[in-house]
C-alpha atoms as a PDB file:
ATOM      1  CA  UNK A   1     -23.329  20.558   0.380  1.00  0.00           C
ATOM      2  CA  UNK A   2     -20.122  23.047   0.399  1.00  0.00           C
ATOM      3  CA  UNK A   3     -18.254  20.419   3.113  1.00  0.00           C
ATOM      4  CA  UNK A   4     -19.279  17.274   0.880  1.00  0.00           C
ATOM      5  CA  UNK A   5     -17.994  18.866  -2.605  1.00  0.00           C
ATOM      6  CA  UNK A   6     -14.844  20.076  -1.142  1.00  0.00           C
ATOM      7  CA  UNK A   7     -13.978  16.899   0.645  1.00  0.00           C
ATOM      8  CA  UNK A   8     -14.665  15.112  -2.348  1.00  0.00           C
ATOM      9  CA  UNK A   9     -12.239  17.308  -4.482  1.00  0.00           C
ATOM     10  CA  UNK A  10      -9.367  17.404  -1.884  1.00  0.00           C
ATOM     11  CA  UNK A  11      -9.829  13.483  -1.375  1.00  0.00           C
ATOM     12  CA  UNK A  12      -9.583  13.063  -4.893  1.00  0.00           C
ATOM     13  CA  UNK A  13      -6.691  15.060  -5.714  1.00  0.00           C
ATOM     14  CA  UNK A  14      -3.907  13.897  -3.059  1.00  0.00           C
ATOM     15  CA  UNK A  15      -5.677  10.089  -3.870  1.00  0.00           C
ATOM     16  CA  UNK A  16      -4.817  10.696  -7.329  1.00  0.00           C
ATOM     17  CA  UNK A  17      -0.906  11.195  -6.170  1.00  0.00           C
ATOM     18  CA  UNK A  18       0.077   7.055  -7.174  1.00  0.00           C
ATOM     19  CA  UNK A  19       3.220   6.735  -4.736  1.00  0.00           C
ATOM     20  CA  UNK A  20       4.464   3.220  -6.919  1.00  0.00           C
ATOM     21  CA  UNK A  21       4.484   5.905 -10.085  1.00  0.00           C
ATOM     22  CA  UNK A  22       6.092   8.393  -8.160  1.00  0.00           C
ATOM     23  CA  UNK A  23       8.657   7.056  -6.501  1.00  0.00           C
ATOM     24  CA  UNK A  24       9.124   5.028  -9.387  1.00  0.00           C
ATOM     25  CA  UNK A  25      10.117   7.801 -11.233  1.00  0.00           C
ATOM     26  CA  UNK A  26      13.343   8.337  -8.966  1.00  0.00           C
ATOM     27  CA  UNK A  27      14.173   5.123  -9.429  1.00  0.00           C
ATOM     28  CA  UNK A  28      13.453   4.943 -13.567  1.00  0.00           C
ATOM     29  CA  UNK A  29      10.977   2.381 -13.009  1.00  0.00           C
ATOM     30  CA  UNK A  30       7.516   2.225 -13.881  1.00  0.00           C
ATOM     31  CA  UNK A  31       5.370  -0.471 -12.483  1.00  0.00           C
ATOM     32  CA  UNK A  32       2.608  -0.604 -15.337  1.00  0.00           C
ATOM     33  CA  UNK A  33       5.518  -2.511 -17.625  1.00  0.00           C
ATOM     34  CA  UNK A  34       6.373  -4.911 -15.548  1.00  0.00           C
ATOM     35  CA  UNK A  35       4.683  -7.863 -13.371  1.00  0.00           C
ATOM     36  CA  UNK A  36       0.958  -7.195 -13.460  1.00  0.00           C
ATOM     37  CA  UNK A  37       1.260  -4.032 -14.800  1.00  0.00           C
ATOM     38  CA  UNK A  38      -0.834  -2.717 -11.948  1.00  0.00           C
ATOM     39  CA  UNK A  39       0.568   0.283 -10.200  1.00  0.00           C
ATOM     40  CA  UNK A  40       0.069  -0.891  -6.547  1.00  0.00           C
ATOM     41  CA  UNK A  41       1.928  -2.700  -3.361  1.00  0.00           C
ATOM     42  CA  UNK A  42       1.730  -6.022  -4.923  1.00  0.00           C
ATOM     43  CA  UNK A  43       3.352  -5.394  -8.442  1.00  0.00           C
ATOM     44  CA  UNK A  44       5.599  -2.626  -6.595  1.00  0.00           C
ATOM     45  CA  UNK A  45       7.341  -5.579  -4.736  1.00  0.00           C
ATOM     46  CA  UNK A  46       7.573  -7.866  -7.842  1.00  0.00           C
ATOM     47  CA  UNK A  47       9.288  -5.005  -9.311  1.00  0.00           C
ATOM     48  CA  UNK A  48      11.646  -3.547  -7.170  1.00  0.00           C
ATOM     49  CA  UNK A  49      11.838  -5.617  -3.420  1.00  0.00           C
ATOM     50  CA  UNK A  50      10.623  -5.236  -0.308  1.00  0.00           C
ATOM     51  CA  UNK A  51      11.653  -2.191   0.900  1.00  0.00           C
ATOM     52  CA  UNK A  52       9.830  -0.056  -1.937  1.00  0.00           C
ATOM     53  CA  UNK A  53       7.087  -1.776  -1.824  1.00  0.00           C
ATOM     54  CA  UNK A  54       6.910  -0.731   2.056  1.00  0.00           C
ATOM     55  CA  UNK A  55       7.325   2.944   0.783  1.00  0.00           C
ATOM     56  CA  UNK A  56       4.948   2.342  -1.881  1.00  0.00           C
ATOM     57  CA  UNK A  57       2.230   1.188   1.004  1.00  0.00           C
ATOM     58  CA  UNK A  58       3.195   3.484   3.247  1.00  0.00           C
ATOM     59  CA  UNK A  59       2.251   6.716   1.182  1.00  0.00           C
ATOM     60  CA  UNK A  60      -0.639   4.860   0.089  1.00  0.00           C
ATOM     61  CA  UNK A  61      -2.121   4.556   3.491  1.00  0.00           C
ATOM     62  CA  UNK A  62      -0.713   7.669   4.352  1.00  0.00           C
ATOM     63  CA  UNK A  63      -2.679   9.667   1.282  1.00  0.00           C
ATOM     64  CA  UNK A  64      -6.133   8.106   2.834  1.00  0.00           C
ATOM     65  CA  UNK A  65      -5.372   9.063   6.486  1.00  0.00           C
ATOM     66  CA  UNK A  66      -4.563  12.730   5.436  1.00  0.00           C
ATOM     67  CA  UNK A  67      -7.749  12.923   2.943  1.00  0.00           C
ATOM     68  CA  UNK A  68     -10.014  10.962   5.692  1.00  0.00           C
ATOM     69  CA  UNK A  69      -8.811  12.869   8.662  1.00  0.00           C
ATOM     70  CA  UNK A  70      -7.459  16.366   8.623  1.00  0.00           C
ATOM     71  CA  UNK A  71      -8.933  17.497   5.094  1.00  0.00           C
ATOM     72  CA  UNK A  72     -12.107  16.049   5.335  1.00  0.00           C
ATOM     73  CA  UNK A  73     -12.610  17.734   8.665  1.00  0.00           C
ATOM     74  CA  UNK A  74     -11.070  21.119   6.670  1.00  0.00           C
ATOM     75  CA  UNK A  75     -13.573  20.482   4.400  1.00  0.00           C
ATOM     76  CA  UNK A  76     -16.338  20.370   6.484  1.00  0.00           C
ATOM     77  CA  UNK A  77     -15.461  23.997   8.799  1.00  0.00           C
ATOM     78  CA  UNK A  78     -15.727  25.917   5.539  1.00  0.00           C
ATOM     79  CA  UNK A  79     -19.240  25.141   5.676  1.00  0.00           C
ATOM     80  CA  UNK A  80     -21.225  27.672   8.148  1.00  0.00           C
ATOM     81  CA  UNK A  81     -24.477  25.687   8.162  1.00  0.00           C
ATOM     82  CA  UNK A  82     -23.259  21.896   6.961  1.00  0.00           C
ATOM     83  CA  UNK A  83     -25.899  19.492   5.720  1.00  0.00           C
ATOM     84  CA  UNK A  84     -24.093  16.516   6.660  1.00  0.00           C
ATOM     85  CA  UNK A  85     -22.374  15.073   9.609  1.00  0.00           C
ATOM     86  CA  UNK A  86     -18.662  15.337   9.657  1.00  0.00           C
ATOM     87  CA  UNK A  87     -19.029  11.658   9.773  1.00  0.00           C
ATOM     88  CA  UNK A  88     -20.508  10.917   5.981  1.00  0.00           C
ATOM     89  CA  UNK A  89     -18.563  13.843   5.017  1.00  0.00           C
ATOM     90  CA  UNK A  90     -15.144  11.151   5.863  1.00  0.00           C
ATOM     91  CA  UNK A  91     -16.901   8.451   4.408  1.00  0.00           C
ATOM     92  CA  UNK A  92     -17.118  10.323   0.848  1.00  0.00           C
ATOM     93  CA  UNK A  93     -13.679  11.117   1.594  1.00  0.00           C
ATOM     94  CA  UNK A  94     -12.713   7.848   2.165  1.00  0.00           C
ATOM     95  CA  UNK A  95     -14.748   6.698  -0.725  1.00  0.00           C
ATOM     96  CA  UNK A  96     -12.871   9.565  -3.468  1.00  0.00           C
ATOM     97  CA  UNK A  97      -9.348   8.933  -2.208  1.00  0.00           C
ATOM     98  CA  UNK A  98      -9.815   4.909  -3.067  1.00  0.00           C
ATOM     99  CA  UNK A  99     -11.303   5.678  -6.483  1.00  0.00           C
ATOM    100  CA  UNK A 100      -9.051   8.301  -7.343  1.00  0.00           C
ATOM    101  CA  UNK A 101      -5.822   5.295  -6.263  1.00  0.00           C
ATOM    102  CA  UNK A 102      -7.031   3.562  -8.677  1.00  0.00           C
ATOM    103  CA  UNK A 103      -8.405   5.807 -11.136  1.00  0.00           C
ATOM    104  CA  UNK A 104      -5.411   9.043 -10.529  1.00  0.00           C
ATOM    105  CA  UNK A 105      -5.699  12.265 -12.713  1.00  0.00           C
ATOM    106  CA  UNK A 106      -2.046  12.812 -12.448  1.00  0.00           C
ATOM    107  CA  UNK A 107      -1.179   9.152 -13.805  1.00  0.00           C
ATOM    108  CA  UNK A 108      -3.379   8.792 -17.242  1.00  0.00           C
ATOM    109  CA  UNK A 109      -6.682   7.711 -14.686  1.00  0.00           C
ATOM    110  CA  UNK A 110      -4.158   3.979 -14.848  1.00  0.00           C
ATOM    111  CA  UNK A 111      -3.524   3.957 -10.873  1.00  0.00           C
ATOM    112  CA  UNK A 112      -3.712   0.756  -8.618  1.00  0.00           C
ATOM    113  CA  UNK A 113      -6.529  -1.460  -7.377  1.00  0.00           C
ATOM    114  CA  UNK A 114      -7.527   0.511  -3.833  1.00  0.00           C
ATOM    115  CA  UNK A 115      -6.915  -2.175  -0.955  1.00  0.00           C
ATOM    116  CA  UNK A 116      -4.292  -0.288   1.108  1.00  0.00           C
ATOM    117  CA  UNK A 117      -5.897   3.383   0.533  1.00  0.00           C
ATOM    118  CA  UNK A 118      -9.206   1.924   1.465  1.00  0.00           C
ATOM    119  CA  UNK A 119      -7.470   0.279   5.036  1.00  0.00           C
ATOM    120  CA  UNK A 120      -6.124   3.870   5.919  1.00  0.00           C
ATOM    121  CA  UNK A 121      -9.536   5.225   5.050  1.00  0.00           C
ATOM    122  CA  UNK A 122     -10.536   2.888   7.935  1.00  0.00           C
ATOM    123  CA  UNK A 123      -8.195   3.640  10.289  1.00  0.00           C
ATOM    124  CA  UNK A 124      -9.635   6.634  11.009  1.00  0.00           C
ATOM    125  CA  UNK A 125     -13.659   6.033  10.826  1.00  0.00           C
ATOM    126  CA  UNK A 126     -13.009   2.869  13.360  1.00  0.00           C
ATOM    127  CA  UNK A 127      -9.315   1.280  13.887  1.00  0.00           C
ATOM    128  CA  UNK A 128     -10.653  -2.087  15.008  1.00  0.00           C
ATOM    129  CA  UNK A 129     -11.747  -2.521  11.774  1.00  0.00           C
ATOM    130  CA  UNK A 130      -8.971  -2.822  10.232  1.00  0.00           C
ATOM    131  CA  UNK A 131      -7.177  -5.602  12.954  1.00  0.00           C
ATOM    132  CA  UNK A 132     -10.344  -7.856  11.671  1.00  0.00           C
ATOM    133  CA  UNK A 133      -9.768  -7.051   7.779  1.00  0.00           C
ATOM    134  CA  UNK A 134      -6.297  -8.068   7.952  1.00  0.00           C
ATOM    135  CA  UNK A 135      -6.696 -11.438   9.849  1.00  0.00           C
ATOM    136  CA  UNK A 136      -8.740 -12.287   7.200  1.00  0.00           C
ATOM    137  CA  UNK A 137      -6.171 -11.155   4.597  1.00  0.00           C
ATOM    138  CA  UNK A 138      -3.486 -13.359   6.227  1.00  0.00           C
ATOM    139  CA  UNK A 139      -5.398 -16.203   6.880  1.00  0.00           C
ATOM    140  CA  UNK A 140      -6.890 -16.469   2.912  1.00  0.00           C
ATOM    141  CA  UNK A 141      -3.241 -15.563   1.997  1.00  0.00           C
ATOM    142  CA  UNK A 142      -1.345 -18.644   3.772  1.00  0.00           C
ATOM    143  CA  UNK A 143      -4.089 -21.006   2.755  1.00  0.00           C
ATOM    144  CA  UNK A 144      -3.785 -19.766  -0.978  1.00  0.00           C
ATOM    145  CA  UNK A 145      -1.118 -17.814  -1.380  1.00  0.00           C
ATOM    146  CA  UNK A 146      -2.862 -15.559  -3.921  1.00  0.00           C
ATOM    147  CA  UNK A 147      -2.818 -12.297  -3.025  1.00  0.00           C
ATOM    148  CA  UNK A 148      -5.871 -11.002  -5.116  1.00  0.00           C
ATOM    149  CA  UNK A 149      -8.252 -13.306  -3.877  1.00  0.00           C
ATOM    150  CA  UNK A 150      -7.257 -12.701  -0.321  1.00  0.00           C
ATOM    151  CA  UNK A 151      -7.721  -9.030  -0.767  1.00  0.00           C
ATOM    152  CA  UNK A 152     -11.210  -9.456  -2.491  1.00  0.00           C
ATOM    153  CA  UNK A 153     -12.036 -11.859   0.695  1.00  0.00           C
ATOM    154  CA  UNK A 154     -10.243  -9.353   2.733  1.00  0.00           C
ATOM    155  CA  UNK A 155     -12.573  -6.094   1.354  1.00  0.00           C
ATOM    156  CA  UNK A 156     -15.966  -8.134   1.259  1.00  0.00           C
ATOM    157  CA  UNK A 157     -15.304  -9.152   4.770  1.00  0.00           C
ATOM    158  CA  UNK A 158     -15.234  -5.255   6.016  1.00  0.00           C
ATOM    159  CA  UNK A 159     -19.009  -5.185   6.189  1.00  0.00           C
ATOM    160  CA  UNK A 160     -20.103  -8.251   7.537  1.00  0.00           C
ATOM    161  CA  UNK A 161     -17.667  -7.396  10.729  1.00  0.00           C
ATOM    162  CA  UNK A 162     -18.961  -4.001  10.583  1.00  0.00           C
ATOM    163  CA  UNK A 163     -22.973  -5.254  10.436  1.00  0.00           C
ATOM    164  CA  UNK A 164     -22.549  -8.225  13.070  1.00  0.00           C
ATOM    165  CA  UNK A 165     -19.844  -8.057  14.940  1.00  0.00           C
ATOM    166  CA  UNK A 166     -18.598  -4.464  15.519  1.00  0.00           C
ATOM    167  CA  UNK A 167     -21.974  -2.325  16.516  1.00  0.00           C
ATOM    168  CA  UNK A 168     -19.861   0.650  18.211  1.00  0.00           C
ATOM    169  CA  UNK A 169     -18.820   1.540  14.364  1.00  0.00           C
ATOM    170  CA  UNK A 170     -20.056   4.865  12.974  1.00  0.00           C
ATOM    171  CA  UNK A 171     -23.412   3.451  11.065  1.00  0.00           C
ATOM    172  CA  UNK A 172     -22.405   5.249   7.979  1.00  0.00           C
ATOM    173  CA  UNK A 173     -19.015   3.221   7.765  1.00  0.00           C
ATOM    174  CA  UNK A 174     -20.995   0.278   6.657  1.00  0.00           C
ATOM    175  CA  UNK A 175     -22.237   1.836   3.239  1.00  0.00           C
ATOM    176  CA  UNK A 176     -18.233   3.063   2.467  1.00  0.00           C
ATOM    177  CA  UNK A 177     -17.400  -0.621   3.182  1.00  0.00           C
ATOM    178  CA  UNK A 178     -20.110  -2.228   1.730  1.00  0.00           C
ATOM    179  CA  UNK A 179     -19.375  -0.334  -1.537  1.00  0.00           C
ATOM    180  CA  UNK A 180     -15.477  -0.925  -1.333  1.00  0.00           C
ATOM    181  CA  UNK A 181     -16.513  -4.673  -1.707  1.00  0.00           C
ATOM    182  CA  UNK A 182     -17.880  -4.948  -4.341  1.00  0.00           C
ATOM    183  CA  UNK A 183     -15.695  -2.028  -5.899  1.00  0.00           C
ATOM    184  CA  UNK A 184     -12.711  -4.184  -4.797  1.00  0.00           C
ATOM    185  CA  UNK A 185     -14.022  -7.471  -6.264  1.00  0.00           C
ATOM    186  CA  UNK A 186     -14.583  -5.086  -9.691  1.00  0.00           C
ATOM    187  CA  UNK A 187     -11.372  -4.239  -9.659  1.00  0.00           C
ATOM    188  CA  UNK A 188      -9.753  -7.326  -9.681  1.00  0.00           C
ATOM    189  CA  UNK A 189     -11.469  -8.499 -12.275  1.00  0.00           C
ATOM    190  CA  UNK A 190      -8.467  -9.742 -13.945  1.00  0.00           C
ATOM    191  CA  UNK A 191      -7.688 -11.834 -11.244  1.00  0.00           C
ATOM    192  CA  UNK A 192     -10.381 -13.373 -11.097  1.00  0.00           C
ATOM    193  CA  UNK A 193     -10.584 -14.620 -14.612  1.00  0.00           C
ATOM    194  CA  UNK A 194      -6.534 -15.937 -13.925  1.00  0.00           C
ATOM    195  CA  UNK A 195      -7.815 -17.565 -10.915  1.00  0.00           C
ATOM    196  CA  UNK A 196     -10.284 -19.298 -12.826  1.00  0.00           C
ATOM    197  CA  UNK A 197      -7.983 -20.420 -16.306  1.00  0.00           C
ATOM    198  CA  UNK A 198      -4.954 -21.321 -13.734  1.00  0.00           C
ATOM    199  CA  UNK A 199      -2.518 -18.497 -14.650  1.00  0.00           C
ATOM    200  CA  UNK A 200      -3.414 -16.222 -11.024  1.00  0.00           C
ATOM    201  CA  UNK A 201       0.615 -16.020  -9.405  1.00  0.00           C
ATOM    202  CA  UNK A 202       0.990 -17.327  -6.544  1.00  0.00           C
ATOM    203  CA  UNK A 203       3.205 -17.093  -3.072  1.00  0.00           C
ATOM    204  CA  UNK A 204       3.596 -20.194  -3.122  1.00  0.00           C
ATOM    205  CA  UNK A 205       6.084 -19.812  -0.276  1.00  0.00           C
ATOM    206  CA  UNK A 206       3.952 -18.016   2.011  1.00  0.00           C
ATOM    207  CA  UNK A 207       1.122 -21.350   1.872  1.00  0.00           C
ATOM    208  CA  UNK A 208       0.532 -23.427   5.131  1.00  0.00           C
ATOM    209  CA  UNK A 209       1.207 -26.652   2.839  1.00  0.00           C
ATOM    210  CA  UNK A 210       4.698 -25.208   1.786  1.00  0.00           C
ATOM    211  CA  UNK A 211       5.690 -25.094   5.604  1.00  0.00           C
ATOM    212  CA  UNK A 212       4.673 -28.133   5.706  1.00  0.00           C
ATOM    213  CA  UNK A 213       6.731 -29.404   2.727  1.00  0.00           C
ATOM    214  CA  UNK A 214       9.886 -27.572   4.158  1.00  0.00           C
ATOM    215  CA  UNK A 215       9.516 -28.585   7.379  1.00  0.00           C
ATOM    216  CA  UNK A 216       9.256 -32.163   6.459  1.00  0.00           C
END
């Protein structure tokens, strides 16, 4: 139980370091009052461009490799006679570093909503993974140009590749991803109810029928 506990805490901790609050702070800027007033990728590049917004996703996928990877497999030598696989010991890693994104000690438990944490949390389980998570992100992106509901699309998708189509996966990936889902469609919650009243923003530019409309 020593490798589980430990991964848990160490996954939590660096998850809990929000990189749109941080470097927001060097910049006088913090996300939560503006845009959304979510403190992730999305609302970072309503607030201050592209370029931090890279930065922003960067660190965020970064945090999730580091937790997933090199401390979870830290966390798992300390134990002399482990009782589980290093395997489900990354998958509660990659589970903690997500919630603690969105959830971060260090940030008043107001982080963001997960999506980009979670991909570098599958990056290392099973890379292919992540190729088939974000053709589904661009695709429900250029036909909608809502970002939220592509990422919920994008997240509930991870399993269904992962049960059907992808059976060289670890096995245990499939309960991380299958809980990310619906963790993912919970928080964007918000969203949802926008979607539904009409007041969800929207790229428009980024949508199939605006090439269309420019090209013609």
């Amino acid at each position: 139980m020593l490798e589980l506990g430990l991964s848990l805490v160490f996954a939590y901790l660096i998850g809990s370091i929000n990189f749109s609050l941080t470097l927001g702070k060097l910049r006088n800027l913090d996300v939560r009052k503006t845009g959304s007033g979510n403190a992730g990728a999305t609302n970072a590049l309503r607030a201050a461009g592209f370029w931090f917004a890279l930065a922003v996703m960067v660190g965020d996928v970064g945090k999730a490799i580091l937790a997933v990877g090199p401390l979870a497999t830290l966390a798992y030598s300390f134990a002399e006679n482990p009782t589980f696989s290093l395997t489900w010991v990354q998958v509660a890693a990659g589970a903690s570093v997500t919630a603690a994104h969105c959830y971060p000690l260090w940030h008043e438990f107001r982080g963001g909503k997960g999506f980009a944490t979670l991909l570098g949390s599958y990056l290392v389980l099973h890379a292919p993974l992540v190729g088939a998570v974000l053709a589904v992100w661009v695709i429900v992106m250029i036909l909608s140009g809502y970002v939220g509901l592509a990422t919920m699309v994008a997240a509930v998708s991870a399993p269904v590749f992962l049960a059907f189509f992808m059976p060289e996966a670890p096995p245990e990936l499939f309960w991380l991803a299958a809980a990310a889902g619906a963790f993912t469609v919970l928080t964007h919650r918000d969203n949802i109810r926008n979607l539904l009243d009409g007041s969800e923003h929207s790229f428009r530019k980024v949508r199939v029928d605006h090439w269309f409309k420019s090209g013609g």
